[in-house]
Structures are given as C-alpha cells and as structure tokens.
Protein backbone atom coordinates (compact mmCIF):
# COMPACT_ATOMS: atom_id res chain seq x y z
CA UNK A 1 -19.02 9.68 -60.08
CA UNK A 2 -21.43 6.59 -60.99
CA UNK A 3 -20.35 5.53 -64.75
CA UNK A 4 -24.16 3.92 -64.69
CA UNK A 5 -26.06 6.83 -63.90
CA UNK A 6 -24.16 8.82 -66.81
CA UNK A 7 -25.18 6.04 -69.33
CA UNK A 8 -26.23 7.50 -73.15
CA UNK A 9 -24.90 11.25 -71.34
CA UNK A 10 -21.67 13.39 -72.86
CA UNK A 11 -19.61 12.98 -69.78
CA UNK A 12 -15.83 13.83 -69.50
CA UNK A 13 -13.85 10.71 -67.63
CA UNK A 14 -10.78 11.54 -66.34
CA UNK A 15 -8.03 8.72 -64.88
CA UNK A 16 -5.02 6.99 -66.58
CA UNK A 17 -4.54 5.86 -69.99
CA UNK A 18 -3.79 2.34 -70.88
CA UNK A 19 -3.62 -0.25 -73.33
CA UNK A 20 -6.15 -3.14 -72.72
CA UNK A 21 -6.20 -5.96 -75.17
CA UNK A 22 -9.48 -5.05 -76.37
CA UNK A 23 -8.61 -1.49 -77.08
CA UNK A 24 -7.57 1.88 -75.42
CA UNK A 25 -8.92 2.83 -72.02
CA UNK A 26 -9.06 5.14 -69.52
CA UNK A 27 -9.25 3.83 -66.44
CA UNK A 28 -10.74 5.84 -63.63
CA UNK A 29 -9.60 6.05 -60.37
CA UNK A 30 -11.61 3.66 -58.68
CA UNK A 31 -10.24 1.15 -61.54
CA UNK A 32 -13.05 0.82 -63.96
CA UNK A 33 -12.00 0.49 -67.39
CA UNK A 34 -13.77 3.03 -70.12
CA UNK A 35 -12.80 1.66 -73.95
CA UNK A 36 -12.50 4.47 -76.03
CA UNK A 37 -14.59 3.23 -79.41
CA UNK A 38 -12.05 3.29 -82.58
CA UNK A 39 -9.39 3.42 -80.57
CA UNK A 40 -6.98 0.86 -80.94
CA UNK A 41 -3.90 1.72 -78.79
CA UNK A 42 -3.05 4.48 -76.75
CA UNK A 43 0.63 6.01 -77.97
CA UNK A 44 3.68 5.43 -76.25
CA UNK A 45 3.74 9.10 -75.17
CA UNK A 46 0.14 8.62 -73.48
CA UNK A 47 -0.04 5.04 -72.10
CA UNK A 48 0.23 5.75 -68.12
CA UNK A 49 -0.30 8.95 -68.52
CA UNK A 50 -3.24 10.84 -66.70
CA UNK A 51 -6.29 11.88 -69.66
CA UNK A 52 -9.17 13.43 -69.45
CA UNK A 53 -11.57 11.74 -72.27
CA UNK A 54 -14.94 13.56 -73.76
CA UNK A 55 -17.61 11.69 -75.69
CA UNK A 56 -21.25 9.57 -75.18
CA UNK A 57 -21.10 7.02 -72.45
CA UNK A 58 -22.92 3.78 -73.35
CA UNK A 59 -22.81 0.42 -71.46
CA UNK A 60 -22.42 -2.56 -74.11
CA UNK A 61 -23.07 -5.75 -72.96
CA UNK A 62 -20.38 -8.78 -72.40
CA UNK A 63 -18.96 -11.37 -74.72
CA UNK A 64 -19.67 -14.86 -74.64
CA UNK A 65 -16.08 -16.56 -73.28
CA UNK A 66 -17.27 -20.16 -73.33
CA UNK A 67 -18.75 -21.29 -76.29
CA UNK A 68 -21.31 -24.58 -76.02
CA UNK A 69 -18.61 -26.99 -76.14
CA UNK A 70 -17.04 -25.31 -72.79
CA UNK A 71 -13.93 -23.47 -74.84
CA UNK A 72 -12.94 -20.37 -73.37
CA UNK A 73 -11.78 -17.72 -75.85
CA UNK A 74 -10.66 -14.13 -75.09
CA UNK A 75 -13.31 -11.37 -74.55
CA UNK A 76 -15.38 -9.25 -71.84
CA UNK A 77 -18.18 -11.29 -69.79
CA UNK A 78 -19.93 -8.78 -68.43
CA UNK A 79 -20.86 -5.05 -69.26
CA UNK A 80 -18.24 -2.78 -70.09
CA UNK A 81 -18.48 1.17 -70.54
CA UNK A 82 -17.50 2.79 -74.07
CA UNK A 83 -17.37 6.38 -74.88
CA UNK A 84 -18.32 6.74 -78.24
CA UNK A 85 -16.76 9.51 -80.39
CA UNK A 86 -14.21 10.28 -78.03
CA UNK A 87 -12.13 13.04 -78.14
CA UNK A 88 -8.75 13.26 -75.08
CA UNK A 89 -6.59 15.57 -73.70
CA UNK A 90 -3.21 14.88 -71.53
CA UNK A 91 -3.87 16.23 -68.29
C-alpha cells in the first residue's frame, strides 16, 4: 500500500511495533516508520511485536536539524507519517 495516497484517510497500518526516539511507531513492512500521535512508548509486552494500528493518516512535515549557525540537533528532516487518534491491536 502507498502511505501517500492514503494521506488525511482512516487507514489501518499493520507491521511491527517499536520505540523510535521521537515516539511509538509502527513500522510497515517495507520499513517506513508511522508515529502513533500521543504515544510516547510502546510497552515492553508490544515493542517487536506485530500491530495492526487504526486512525487518520496525515503527512507532517520535517524538523529543522541544523539551525543557522550549522548545529545539528535531534529531529526528523523530512516528512514523516502520523496516525492521529490511533487506536492498536496485537496481531
């Protein structure tokens, strides 16, 4: 399935949970990472294991990793997908 032509649709994403640093994720099998919005940590019981997650998909845009004096600091260039109100189920 193309994440980008599901954008702002209730989609269910199935692959592996996982912690990332900027949240919870599922991350499908192809190895995309979907955040799960409010979702801090996955719990030890789920972490690895295979979800299926429910919610909206949107596509946020990145974060700014070099500032204007060339420091890098921690963050996502680029897009990343986010189902918003997400509800999950242990496959």
């Amino acid at each position: 399935m193309s994440l980008d032509s599901k954008v702002d649709s209730h989609v269910t994403i199935q692959g592996t949970a996982r912690n990332a640093m900027a949240g919870a994720v599922v991350l499908t099998e192809d190895r995309t990472p979907v955040y799960l919005d409010g979702v801090e940590r996955w719990e030890r019981t789920v972490d690895g294991k295979r979800v299926s997650a429910t919610g909206t998909l949107r596509r946020l845009g990145g974060d700014e990793v070099v500032n204007d004096k060339g420091e890098h600091s921690h963050g996502i260039p680029g897009g990343r997908f986010v189902l918003e109100q997400p509800t999950w189920t242990v496959d």
